[in-house]
PDB file of N, CA and C in Angstrom:
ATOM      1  N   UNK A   1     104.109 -23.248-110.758  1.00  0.00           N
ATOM      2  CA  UNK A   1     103.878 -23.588-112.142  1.00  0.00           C
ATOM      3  C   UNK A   1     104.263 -22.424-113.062  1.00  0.00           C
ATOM      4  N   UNK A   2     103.995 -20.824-112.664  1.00  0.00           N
ATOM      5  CA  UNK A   2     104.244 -19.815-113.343  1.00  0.00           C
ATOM      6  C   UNK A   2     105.772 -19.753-114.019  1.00  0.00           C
ATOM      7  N   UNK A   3     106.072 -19.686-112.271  1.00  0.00           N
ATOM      8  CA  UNK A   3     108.043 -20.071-112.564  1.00  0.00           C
ATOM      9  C   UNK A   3     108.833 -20.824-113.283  1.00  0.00           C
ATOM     10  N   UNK A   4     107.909 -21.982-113.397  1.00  0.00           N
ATOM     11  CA  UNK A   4     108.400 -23.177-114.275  1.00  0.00           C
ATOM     12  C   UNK A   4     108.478 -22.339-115.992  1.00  0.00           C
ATOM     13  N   UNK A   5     106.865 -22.435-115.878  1.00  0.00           N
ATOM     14  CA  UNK A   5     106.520 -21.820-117.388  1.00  0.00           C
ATOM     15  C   UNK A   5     107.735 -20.798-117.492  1.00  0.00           C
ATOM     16  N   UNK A   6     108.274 -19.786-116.857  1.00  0.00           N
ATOM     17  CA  UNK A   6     109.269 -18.280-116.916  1.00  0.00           C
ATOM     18  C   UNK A   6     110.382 -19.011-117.205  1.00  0.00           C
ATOM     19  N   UNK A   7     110.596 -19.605-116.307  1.00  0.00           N
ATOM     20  CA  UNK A   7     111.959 -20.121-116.443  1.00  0.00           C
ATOM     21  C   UNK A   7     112.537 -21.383-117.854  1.00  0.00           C
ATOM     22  N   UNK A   8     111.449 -22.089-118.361  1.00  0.00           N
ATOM     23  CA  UNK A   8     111.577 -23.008-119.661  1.00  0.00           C
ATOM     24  C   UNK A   8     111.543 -22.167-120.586  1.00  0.00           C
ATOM     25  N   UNK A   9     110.574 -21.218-120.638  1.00  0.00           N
ATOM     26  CA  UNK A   9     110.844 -19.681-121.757  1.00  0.00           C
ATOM     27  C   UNK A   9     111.887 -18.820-121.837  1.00  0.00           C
ATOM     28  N   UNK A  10     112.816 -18.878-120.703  1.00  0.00           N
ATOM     29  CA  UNK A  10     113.890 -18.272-120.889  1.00  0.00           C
ATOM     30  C   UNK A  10     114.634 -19.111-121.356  1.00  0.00           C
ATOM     31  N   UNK A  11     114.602 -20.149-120.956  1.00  0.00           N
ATOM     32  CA  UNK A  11     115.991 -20.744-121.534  1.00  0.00           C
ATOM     33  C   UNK A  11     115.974 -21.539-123.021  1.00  0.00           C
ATOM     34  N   UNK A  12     114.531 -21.653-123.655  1.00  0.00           N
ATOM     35  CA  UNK A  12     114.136 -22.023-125.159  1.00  0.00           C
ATOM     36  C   UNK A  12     114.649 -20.663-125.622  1.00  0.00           C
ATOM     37  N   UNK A  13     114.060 -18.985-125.215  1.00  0.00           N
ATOM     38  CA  UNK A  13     114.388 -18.285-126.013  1.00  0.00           C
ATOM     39  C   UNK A  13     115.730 -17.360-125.702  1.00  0.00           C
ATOM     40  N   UNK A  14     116.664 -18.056-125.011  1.00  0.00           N
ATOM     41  CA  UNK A  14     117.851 -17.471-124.691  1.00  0.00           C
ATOM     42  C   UNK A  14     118.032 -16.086-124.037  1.00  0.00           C
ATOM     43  N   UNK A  15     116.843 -16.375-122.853  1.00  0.00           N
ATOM     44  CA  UNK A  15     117.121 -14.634-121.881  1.00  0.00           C
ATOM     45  C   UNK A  15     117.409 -15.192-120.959  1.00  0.00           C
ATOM     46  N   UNK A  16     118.293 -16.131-120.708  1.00  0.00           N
ATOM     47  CA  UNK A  16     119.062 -16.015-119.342  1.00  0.00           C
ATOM     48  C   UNK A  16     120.010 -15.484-118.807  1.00  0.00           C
ATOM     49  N   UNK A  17     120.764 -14.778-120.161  1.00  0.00           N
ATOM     50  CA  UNK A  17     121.718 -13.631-119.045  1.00  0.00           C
ATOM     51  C   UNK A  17     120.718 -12.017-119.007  1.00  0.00           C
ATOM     52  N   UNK A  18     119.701 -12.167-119.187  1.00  0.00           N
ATOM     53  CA  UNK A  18     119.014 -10.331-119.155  1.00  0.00           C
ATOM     54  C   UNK A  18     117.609 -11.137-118.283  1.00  0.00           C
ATOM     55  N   UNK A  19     117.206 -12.437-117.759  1.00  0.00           N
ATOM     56  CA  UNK A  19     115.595 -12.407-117.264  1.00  0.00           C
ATOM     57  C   UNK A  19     115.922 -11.521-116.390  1.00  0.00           C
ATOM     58  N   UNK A  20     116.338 -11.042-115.288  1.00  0.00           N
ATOM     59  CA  UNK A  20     116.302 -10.233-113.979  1.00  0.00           C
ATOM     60  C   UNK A  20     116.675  -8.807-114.544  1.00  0.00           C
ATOM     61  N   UNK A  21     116.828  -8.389-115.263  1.00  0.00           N
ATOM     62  CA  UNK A  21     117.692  -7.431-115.578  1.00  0.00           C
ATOM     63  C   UNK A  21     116.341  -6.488-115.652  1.00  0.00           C
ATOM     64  N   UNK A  22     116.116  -4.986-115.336  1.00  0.00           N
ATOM     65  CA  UNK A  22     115.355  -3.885-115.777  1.00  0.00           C
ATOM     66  C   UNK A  22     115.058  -4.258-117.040  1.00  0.00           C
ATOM     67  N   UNK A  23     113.721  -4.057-117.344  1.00  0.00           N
ATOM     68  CA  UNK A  23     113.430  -3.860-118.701  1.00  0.00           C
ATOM     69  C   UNK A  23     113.300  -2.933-119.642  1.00  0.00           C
ATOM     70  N   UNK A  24     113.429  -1.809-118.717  1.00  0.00           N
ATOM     71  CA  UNK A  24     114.112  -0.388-119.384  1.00  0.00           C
ATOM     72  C   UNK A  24     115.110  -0.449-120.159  1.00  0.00           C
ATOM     73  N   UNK A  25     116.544  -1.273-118.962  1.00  0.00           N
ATOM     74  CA  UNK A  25     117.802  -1.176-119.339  1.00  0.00           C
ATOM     75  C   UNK A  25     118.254  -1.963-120.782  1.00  0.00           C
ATOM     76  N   UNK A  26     117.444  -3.102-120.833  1.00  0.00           N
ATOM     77  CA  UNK A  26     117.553  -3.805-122.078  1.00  0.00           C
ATOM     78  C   UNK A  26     117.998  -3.534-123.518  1.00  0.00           C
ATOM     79  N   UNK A  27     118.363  -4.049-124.355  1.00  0.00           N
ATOM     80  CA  UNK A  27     118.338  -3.556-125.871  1.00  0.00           C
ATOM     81  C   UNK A  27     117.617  -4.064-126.342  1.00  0.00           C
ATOM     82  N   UNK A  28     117.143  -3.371-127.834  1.00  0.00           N
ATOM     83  CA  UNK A  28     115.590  -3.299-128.147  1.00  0.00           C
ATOM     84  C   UNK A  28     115.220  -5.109-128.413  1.00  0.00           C
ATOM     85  N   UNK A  29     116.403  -5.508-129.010  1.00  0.00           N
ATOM     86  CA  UNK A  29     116.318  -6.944-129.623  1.00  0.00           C
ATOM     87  C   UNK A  29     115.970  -8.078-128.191  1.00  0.00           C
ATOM     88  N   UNK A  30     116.319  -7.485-127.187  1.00  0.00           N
ATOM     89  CA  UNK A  30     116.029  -7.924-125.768  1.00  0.00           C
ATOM     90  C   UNK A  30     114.522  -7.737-125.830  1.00  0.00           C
ATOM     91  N   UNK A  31     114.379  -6.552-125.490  1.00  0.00           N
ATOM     92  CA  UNK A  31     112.539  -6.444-125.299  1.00  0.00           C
ATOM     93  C   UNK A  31     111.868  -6.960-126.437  1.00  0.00           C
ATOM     94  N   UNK A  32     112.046  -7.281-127.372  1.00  0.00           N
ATOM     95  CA  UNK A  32     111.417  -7.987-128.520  1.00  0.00           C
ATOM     96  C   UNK A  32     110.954  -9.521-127.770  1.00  0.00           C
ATOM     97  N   UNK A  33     112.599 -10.107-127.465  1.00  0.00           N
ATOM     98  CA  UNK A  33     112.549 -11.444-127.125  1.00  0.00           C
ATOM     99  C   UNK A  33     111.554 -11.595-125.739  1.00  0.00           C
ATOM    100  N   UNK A  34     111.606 -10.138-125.016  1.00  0.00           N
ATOM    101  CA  UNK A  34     110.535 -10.695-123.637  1.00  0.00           C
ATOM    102  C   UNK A  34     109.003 -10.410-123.997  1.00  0.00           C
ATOM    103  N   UNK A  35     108.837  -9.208-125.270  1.00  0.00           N
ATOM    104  CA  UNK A  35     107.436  -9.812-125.675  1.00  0.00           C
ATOM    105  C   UNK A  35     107.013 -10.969-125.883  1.00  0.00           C
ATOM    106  N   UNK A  36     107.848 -11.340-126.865  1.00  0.00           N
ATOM    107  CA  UNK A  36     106.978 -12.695-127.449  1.00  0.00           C
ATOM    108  C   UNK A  36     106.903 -13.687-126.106  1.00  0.00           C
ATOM    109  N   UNK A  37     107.950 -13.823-125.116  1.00  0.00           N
ATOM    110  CA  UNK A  37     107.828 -14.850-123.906  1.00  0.00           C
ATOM    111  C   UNK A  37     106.368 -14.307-123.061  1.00  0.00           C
ATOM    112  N   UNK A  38     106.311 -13.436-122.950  1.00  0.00           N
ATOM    113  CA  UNK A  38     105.157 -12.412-122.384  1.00  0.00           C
ATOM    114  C   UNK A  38     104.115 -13.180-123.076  1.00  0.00           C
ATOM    115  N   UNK A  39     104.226 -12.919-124.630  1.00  0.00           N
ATOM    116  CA  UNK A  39     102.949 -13.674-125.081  1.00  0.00           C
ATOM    117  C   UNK A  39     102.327 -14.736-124.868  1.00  0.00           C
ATOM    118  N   UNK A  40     103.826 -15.884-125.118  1.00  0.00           N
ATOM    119  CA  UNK A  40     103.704 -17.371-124.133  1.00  0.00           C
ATOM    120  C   UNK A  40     103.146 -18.006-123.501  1.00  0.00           C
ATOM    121  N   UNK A  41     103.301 -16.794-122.149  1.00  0.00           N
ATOM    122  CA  UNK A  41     103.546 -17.288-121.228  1.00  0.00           C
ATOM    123  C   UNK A  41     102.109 -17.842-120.480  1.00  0.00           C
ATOM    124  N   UNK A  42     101.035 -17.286-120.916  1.00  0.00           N
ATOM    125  CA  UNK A  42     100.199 -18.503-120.330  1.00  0.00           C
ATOM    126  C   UNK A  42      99.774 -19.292-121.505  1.00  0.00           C
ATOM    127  N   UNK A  43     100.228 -19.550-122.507  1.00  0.00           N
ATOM    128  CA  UNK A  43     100.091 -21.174-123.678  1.00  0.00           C
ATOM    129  C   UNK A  43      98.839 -20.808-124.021  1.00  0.00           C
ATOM    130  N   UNK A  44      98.912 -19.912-124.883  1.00  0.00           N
ATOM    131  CA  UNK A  44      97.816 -19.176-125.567  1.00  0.00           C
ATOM    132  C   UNK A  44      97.453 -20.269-126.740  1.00  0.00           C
ATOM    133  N   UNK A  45      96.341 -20.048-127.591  1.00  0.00           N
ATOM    134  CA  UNK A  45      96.012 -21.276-128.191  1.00  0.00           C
ATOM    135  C   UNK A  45      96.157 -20.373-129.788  1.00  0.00           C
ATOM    136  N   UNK A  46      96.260 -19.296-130.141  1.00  0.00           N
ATOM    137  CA  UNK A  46      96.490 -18.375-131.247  1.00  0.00           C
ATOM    138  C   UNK A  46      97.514 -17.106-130.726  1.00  0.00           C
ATOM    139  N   UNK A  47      98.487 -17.146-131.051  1.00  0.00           N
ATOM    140  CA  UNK A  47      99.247 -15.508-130.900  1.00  0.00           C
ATOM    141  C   UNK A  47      99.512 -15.329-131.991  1.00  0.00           C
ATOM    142  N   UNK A  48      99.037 -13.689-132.400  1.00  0.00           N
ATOM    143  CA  UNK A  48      99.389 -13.138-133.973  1.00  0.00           C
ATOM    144  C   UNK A  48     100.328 -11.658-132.638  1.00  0.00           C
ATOM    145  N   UNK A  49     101.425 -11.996-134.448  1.00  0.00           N
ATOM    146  CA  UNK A  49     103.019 -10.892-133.967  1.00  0.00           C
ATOM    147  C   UNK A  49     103.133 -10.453-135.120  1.00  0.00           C
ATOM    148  N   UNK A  50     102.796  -8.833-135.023  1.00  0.00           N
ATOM    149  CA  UNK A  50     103.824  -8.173-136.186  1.00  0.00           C
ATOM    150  C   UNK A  50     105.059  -8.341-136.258  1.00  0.00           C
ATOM    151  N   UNK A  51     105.719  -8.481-137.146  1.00  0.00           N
ATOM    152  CA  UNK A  51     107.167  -8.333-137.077  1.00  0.00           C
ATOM    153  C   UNK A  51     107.817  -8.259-135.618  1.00  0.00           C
ATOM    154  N   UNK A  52     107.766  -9.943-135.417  1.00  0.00           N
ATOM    155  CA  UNK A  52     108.127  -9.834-133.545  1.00  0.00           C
ATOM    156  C   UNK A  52     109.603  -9.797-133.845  1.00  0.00           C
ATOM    157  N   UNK A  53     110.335 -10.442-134.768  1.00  0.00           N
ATOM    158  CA  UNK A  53     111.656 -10.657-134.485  1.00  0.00           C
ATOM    159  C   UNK A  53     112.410  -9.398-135.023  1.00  0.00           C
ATOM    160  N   UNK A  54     112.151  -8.108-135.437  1.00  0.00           N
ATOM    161  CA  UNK A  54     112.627  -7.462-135.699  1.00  0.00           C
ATOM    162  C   UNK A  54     113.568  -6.799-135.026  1.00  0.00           C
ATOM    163  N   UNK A  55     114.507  -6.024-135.186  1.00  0.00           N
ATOM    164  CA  UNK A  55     115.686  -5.658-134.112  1.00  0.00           C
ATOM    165  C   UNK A  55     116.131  -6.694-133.593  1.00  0.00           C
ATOM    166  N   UNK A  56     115.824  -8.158-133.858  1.00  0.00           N
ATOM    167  CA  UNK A  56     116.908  -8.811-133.087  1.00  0.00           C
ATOM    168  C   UNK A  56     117.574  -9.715-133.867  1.00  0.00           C
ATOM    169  N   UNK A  57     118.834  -9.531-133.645  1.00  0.00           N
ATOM    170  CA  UNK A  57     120.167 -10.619-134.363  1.00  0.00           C
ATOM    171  C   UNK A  57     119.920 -11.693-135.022  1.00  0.00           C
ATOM    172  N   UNK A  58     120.303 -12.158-136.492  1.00  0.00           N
ATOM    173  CA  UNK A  58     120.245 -13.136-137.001  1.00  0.00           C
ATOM    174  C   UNK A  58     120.131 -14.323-136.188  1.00  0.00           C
ATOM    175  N   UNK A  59     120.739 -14.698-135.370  1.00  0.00           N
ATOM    176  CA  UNK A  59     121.467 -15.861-134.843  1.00  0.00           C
ATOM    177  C   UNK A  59     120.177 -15.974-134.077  1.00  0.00           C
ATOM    178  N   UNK A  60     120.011 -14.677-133.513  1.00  0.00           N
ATOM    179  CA  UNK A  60     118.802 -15.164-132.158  1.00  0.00           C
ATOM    180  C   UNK A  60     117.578 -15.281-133.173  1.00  0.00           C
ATOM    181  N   UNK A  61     117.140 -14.507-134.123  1.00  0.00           N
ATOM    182  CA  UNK A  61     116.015 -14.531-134.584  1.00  0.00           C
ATOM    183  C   UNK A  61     115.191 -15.735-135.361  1.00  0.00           C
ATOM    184  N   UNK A  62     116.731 -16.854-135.900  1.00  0.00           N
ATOM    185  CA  UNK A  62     116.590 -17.956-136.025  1.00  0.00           C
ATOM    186  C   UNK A  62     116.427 -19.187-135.081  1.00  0.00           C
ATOM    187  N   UNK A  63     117.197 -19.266-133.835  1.00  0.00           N
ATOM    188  CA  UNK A  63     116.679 -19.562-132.650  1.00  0.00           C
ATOM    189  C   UNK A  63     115.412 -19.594-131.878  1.00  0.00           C
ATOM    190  N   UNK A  64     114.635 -17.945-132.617  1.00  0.00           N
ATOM    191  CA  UNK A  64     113.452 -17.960-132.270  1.00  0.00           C
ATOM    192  C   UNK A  64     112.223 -18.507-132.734  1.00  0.00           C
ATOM    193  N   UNK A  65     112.288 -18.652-134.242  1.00  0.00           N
ATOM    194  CA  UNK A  65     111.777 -19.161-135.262  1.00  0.00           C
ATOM    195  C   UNK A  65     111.830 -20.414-135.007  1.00  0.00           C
ATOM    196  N   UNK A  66     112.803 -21.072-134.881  1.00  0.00           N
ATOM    197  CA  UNK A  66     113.154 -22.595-134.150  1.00  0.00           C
ATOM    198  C   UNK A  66     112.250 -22.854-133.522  1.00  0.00           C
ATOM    199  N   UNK A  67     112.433 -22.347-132.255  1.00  0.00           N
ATOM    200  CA  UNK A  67     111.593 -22.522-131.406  1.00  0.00           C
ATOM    201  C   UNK A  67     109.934 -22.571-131.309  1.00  0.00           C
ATOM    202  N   UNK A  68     109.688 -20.935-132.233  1.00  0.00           N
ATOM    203  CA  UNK A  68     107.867 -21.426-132.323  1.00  0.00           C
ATOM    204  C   UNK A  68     107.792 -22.149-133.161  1.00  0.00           C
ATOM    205  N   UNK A  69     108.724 -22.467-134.401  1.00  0.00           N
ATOM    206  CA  UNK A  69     107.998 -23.944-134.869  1.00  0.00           C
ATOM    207  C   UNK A  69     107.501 -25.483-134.449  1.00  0.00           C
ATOM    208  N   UNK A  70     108.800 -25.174-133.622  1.00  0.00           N
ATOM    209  CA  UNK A  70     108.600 -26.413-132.674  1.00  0.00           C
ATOM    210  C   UNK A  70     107.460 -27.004-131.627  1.00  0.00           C
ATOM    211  N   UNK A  71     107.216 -25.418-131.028  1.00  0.00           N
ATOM    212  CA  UNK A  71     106.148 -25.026-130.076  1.00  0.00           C
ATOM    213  C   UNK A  71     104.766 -25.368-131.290  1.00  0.00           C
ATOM    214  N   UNK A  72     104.801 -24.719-132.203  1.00  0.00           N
ATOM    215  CA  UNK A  72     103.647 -24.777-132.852  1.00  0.00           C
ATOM    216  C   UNK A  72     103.498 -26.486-134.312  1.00  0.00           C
ATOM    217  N   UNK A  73     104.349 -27.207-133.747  1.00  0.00           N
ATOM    218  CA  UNK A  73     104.359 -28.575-133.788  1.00  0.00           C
ATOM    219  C   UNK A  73     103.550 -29.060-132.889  1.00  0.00           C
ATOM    220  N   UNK A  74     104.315 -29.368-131.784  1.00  0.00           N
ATOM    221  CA  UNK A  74     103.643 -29.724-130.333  1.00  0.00           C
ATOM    222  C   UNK A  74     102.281 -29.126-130.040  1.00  0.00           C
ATOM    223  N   UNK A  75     101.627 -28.302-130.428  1.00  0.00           N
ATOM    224  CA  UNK A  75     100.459 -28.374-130.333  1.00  0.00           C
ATOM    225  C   UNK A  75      99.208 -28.562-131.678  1.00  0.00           C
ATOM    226  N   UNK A  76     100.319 -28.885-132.849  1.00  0.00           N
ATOM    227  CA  UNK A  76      99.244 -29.204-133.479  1.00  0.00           C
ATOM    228  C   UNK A  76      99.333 -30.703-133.151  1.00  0.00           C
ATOM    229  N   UNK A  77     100.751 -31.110-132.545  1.00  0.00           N
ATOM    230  CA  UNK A  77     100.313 -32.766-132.351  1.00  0.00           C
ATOM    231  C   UNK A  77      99.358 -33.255-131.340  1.00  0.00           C
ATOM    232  N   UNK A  78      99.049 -32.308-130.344  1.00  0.00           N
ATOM    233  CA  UNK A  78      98.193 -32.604-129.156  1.00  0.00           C
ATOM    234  C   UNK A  78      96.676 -32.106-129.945  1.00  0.00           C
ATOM    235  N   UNK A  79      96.813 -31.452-130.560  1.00  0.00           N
ATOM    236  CA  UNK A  79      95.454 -31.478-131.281  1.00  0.00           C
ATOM    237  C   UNK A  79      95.065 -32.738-131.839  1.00  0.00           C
ATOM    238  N   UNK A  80      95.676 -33.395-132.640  1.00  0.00           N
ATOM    239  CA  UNK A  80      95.396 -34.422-133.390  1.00  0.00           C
ATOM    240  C   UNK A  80      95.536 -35.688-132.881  1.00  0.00           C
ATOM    241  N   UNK A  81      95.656 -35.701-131.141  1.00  0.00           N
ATOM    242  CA  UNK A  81      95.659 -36.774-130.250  1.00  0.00           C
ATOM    243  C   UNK A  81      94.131 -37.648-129.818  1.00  0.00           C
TER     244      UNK A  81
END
């Protein structure tokens, strides 16, 4: 189930060419993106982020935004089930 959860988080927040990769070796806009999956990753019911998307690329940072909106759709709709 963990794997599942790792592996749907990588590929919503686009770390599939760096998941295996050192996390040393990364660039910073990389380790940004594996915090917030970190945060995720067990489907927390509140996550507060300073400036999570910072250092990372327009393109991705909108992607990311995408994404927790979406995420944070889906659980206000299961709330209101």
């Amino acid at each position: 189930m963990l794997e599942k959860c790792i592996l749907e988080l990588s590929r919503e927040l686009g770390m599939d060419s760096f998941l295996y990769r050192k996390y040393k070796v990364c660039s910073e806009g990389q380790k940004r993106i594996a915090m917030i999956a970190r945060a995720l990753i067990m489907n927390p019911s509140i996550v507060i982020m300073e400036e999570a998307t910072m250092e990372i690329d327009i393109e991705t940072r909108r992607m990311v935004w995408e994404f927790l909106l979406k995420l944070n759709r889906k659980k206000v709709l299961l709330l209101n089930l």
